[in-house]
PDB file of N, CA and C in Angstrom:
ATOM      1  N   UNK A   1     -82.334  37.843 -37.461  1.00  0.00           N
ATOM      2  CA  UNK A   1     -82.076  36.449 -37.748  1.00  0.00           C
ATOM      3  C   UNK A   1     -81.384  36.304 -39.092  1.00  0.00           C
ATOM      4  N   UNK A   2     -80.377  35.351 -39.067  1.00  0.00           N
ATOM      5  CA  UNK A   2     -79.704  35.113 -40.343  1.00  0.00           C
ATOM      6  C   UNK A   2     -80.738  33.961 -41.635  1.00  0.00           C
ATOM      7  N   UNK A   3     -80.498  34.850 -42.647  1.00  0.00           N
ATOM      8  CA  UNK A   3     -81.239  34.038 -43.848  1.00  0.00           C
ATOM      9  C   UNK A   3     -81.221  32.254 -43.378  1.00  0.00           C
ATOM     10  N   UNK A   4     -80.495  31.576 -43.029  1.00  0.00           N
ATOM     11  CA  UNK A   4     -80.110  30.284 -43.127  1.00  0.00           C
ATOM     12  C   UNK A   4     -81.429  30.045 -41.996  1.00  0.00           C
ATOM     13  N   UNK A   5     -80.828  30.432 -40.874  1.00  0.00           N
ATOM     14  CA  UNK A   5     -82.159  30.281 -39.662  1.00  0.00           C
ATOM     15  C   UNK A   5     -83.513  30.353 -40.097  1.00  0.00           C
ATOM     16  N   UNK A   6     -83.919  31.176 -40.812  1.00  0.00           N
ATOM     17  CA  UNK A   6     -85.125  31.269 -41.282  1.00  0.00           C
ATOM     18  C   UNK A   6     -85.657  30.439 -42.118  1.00  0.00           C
ATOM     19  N   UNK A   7     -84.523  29.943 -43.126  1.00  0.00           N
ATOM     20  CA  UNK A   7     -85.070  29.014 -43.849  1.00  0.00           C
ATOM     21  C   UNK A   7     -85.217  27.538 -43.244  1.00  0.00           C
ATOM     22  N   UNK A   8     -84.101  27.476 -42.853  1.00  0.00           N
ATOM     23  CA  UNK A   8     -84.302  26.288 -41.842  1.00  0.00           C
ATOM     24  C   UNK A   8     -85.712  25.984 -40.688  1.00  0.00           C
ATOM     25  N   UNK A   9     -86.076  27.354 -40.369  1.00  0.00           N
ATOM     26  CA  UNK A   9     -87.345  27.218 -39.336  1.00  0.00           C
ATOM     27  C   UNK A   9     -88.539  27.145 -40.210  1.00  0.00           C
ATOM     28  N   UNK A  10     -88.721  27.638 -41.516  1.00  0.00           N
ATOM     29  CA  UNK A  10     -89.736  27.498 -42.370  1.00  0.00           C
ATOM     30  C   UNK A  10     -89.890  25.596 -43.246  1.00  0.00           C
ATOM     31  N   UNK A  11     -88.657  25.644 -43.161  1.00  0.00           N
ATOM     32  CA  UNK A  11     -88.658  24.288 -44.150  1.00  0.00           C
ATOM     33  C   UNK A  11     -88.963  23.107 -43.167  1.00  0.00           C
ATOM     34  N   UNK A  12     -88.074  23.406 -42.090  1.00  0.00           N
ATOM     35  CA  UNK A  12     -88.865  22.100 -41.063  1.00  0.00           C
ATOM     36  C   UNK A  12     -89.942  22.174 -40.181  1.00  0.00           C
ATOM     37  N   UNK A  13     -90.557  23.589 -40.348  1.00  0.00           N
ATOM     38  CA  UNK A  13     -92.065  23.391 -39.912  1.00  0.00           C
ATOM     39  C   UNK A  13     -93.159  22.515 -40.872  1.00  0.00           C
ATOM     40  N   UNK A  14     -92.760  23.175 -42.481  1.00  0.00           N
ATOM     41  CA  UNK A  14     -93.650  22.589 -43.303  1.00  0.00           C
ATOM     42  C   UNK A  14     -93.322  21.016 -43.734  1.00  0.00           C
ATOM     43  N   UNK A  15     -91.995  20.385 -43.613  1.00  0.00           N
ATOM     44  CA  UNK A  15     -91.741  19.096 -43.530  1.00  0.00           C
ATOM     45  C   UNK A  15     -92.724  18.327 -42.427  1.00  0.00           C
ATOM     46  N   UNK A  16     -92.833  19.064 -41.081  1.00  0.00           N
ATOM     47  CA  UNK A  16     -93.312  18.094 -40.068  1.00  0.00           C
ATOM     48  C   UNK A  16     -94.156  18.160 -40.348  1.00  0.00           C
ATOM     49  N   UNK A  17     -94.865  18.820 -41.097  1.00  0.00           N
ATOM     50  CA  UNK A  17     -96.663  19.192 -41.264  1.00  0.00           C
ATOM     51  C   UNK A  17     -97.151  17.977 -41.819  1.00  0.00           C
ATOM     52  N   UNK A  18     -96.035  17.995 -43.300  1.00  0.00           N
ATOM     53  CA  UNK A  18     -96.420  16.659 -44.069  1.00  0.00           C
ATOM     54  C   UNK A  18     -96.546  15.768 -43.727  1.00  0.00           C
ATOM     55  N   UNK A  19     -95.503  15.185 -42.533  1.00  0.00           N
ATOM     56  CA  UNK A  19     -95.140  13.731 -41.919  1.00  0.00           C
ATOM     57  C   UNK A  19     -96.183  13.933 -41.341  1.00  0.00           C
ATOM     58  N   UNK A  20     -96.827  14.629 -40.321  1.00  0.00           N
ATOM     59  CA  UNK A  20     -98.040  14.746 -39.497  1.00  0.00           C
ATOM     60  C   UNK A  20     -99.190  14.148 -40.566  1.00  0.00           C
ATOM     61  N   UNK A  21     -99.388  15.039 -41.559  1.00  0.00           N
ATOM     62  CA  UNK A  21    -100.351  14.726 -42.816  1.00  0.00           C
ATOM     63  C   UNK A  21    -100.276  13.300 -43.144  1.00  0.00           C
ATOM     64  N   UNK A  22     -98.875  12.639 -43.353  1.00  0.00           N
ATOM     65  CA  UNK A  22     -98.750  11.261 -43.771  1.00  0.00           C
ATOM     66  C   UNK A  22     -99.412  10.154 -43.014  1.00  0.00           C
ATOM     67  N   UNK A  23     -98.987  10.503 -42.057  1.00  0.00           N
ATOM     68  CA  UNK A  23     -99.097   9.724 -40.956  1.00  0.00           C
ATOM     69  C   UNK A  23    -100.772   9.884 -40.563  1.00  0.00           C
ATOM     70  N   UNK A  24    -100.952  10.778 -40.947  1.00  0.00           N
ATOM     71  CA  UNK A  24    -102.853  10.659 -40.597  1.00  0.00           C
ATOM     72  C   UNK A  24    -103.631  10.261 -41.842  1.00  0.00           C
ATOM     73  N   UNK A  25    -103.107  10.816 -43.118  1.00  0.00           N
ATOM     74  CA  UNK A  25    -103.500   9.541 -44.221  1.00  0.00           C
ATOM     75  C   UNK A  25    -103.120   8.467 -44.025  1.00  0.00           C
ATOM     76  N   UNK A  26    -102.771   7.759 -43.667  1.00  0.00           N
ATOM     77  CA  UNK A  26    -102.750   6.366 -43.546  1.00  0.00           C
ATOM     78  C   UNK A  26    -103.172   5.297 -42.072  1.00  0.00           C
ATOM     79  N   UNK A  27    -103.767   6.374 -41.657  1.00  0.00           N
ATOM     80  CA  UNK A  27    -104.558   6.523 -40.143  1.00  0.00           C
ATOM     81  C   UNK A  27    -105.740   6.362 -41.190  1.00  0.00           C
ATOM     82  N   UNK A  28    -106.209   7.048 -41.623  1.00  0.00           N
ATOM     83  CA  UNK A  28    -107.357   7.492 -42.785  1.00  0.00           C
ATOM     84  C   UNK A  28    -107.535   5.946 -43.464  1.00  0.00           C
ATOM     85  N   UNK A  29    -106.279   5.996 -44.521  1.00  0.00           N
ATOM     86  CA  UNK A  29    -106.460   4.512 -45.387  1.00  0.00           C
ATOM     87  C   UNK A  29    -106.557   3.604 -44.103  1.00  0.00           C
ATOM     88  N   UNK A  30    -106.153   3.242 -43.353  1.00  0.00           N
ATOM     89  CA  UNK A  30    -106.009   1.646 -42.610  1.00  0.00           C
ATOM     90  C   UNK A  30    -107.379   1.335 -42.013  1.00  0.00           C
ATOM     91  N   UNK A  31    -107.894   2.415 -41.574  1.00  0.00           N
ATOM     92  CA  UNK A  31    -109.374   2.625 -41.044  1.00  0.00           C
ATOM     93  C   UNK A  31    -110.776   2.740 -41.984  1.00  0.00           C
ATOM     94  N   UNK A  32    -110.255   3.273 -43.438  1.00  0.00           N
ATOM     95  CA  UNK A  32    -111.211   3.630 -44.111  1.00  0.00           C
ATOM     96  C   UNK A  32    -112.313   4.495 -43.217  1.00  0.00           C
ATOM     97  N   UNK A  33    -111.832   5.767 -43.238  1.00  0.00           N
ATOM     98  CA  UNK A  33    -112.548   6.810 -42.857  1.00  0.00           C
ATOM     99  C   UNK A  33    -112.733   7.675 -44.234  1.00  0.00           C
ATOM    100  N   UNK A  34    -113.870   7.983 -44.104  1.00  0.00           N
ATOM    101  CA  UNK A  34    -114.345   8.461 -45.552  1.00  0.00           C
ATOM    102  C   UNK A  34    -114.362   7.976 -46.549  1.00  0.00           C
ATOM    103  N   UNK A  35    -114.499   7.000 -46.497  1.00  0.00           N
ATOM    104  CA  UNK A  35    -114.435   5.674 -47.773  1.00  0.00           C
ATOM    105  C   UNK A  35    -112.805   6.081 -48.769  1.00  0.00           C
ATOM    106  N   UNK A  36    -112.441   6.120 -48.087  1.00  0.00           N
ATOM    107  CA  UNK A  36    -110.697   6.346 -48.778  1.00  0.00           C
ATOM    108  C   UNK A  36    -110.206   5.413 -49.982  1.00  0.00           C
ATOM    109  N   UNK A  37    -110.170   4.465 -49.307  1.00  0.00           N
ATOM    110  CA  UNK A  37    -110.195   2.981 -50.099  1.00  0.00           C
ATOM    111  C   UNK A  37    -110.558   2.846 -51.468  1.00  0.00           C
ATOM    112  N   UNK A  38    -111.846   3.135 -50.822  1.00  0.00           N
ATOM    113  CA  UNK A  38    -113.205   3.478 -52.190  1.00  0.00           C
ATOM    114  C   UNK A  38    -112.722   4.275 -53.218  1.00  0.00           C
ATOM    115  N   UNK A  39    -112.485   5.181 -52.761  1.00  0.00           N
ATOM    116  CA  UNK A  39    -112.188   6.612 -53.820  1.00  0.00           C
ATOM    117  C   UNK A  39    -110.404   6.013 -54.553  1.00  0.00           C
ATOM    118  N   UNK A  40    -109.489   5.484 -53.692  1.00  0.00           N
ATOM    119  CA  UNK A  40    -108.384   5.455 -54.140  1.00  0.00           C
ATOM    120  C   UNK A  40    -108.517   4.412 -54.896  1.00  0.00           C
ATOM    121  N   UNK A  41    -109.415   3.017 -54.906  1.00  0.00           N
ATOM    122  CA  UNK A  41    -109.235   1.932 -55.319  1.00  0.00           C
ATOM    123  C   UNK A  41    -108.223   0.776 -54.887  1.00  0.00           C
ATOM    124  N   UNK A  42    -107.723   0.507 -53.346  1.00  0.00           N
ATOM    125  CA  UNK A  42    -106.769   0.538 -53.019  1.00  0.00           C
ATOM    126  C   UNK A  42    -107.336  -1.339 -52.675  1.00  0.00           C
ATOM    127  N   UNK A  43    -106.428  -2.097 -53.352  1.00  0.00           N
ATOM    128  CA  UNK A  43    -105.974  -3.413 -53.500  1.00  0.00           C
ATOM    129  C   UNK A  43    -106.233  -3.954 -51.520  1.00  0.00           C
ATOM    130  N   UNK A  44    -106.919  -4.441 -51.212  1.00  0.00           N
ATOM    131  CA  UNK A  44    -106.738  -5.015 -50.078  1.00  0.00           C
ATOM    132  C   UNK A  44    -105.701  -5.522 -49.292  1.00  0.00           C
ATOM    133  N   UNK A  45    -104.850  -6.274 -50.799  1.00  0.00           N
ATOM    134  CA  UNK A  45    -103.507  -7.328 -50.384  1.00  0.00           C
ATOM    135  C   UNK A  45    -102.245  -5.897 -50.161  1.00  0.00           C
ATOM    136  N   UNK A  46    -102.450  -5.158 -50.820  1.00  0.00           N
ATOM    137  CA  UNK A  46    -101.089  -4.357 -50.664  1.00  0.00           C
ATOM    138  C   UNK A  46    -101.326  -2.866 -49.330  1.00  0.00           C
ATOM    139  N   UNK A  47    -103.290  -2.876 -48.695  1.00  0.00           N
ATOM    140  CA  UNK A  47    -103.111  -2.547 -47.586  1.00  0.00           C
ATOM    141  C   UNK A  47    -102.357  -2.003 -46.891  1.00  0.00           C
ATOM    142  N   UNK A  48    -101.653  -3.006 -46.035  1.00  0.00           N
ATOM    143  CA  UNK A  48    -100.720  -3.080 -45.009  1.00  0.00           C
ATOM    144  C   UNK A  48     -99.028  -2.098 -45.485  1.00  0.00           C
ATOM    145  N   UNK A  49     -98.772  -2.590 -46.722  1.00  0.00           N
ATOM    146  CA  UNK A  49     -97.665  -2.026 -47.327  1.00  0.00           C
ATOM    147  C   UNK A  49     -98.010  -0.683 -47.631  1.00  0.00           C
ATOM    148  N   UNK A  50     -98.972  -0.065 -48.115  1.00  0.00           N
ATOM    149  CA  UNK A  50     -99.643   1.579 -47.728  1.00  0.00           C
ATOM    150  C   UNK A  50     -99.052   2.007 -46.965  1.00  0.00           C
ATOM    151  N   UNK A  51     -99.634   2.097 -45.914  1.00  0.00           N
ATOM    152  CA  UNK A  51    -100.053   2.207 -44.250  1.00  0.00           C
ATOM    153  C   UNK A  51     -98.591   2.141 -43.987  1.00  0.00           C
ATOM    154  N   UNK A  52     -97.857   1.193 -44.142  1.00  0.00           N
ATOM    155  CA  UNK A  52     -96.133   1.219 -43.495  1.00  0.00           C
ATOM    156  C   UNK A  52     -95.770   2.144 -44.055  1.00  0.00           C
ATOM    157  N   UNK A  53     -95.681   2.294 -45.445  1.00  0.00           N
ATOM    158  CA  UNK A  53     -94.750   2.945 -46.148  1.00  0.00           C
ATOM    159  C   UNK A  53     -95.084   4.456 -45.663  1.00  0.00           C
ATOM    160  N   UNK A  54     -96.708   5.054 -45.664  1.00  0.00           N
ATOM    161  CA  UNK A  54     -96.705   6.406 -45.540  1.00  0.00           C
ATOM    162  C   UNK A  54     -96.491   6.635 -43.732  1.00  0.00           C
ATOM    163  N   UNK A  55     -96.442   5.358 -43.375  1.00  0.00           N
ATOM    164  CA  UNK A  55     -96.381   6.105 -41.535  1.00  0.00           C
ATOM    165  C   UNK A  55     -94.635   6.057 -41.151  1.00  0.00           C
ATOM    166  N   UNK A  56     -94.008   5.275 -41.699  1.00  0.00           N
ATOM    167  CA  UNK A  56     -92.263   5.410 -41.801  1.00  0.00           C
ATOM    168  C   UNK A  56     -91.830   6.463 -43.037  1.00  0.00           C
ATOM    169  N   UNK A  57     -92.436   6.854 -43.768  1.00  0.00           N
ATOM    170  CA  UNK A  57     -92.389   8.336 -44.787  1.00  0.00           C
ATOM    171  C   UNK A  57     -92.714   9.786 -43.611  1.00  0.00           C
ATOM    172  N   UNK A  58     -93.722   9.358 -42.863  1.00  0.00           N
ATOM    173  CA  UNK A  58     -94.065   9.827 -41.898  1.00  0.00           C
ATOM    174  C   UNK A  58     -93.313  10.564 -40.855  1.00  0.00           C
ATOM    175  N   UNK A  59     -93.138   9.484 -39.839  1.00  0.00           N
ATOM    176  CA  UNK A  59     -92.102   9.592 -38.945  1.00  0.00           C
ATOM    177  C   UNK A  59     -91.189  10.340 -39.436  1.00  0.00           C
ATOM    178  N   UNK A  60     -89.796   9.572 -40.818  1.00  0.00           N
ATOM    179  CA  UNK A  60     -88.701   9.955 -41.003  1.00  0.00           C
ATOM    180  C   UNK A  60     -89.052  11.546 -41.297  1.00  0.00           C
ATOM    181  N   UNK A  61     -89.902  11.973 -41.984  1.00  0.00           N
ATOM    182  CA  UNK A  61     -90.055  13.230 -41.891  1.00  0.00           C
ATOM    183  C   UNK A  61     -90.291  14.132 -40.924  1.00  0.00           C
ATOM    184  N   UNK A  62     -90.946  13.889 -39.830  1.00  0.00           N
ATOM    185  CA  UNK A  62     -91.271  14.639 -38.655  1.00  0.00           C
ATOM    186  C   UNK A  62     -90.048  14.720 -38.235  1.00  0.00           C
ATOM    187  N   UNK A  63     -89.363  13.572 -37.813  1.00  0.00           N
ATOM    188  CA  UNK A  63     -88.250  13.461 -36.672  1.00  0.00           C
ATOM    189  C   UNK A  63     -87.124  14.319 -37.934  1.00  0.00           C
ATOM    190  N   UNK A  64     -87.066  14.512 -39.129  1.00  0.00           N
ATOM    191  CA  UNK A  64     -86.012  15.197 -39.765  1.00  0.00           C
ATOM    192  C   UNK A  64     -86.506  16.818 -40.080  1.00  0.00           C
ATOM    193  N   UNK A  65     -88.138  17.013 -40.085  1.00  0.00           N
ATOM    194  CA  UNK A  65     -88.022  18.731 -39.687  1.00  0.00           C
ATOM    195  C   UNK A  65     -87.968  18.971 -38.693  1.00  0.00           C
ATOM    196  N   UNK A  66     -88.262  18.271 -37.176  1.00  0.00           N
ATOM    197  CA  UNK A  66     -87.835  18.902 -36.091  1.00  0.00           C
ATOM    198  C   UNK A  66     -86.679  19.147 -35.831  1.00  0.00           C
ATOM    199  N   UNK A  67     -85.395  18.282 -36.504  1.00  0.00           N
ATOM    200  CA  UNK A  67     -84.094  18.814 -36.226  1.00  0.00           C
ATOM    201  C   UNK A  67     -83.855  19.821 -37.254  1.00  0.00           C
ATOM    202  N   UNK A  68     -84.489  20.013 -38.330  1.00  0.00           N
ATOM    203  CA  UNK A  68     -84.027  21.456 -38.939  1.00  0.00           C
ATOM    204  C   UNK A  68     -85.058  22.929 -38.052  1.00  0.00           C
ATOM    205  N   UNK A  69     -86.170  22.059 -37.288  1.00  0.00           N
ATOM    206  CA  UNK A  69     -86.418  22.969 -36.478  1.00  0.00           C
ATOM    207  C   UNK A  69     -85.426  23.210 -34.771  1.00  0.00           C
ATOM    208  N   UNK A  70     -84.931  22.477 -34.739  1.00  0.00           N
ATOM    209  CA  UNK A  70     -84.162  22.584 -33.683  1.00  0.00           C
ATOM    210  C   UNK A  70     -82.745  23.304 -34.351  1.00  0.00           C
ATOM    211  N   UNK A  71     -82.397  23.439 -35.580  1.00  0.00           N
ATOM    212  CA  UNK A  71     -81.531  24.269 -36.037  1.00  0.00           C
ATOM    213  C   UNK A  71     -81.836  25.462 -36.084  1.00  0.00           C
ATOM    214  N   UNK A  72     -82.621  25.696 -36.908  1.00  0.00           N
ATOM    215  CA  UNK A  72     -83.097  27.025 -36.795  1.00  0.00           C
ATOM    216  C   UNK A  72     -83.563  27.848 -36.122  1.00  0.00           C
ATOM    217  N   UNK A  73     -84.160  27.692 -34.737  1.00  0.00           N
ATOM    218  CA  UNK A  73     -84.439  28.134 -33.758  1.00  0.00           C
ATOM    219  C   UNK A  73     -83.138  28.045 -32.603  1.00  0.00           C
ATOM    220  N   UNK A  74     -82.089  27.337 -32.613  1.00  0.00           N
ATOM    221  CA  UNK A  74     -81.185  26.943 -31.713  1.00  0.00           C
ATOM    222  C   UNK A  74     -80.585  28.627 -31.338  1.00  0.00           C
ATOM    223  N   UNK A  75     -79.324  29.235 -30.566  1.00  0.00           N
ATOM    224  CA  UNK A  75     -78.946  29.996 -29.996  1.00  0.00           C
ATOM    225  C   UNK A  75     -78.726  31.496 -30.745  1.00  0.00           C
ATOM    226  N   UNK A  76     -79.536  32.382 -30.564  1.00  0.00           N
ATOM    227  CA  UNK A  76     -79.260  33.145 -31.902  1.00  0.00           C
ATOM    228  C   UNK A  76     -78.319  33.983 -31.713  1.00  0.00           C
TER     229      UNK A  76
END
């Protein structure tokens, strides 16, 4: 495998991981599972703006390491 492929299959595995991660912290905050809230100190009113921001931080990340995983794995 060429250096580029590899890096490409390493970097957008660990990108999607995060978005996965994001996206379940704020599964976490919106629910207050484990008293999250609590521990973060997290404003009630700005809530909702959390929760968007890390689940569209989220997404855009998943859906952008799977195409560096779809690069790097593509025709060798």
């Amino acid at each position: 495998m060429q250096p580029r492929r590899i890096l490409a299959t390493i970097v957008g595995t660990v990108q999607s991981a995060i978005g996965v991660l994001a996206v379940i912290f704020a599964y976490f905050l919106y629910f207050d599972f484990f008293d999250v809230q609590t521990m973060l100190n997290t404003p009630v009113e700005l809530l909702p703006f959390y929760v968007f921001a890390l689940t569209v931080f989220g997404f855009f990340s998943v859906i952008s390491g799977l195409f560096l995983l779809h690069e790097g794995l593509k025709s060798r």
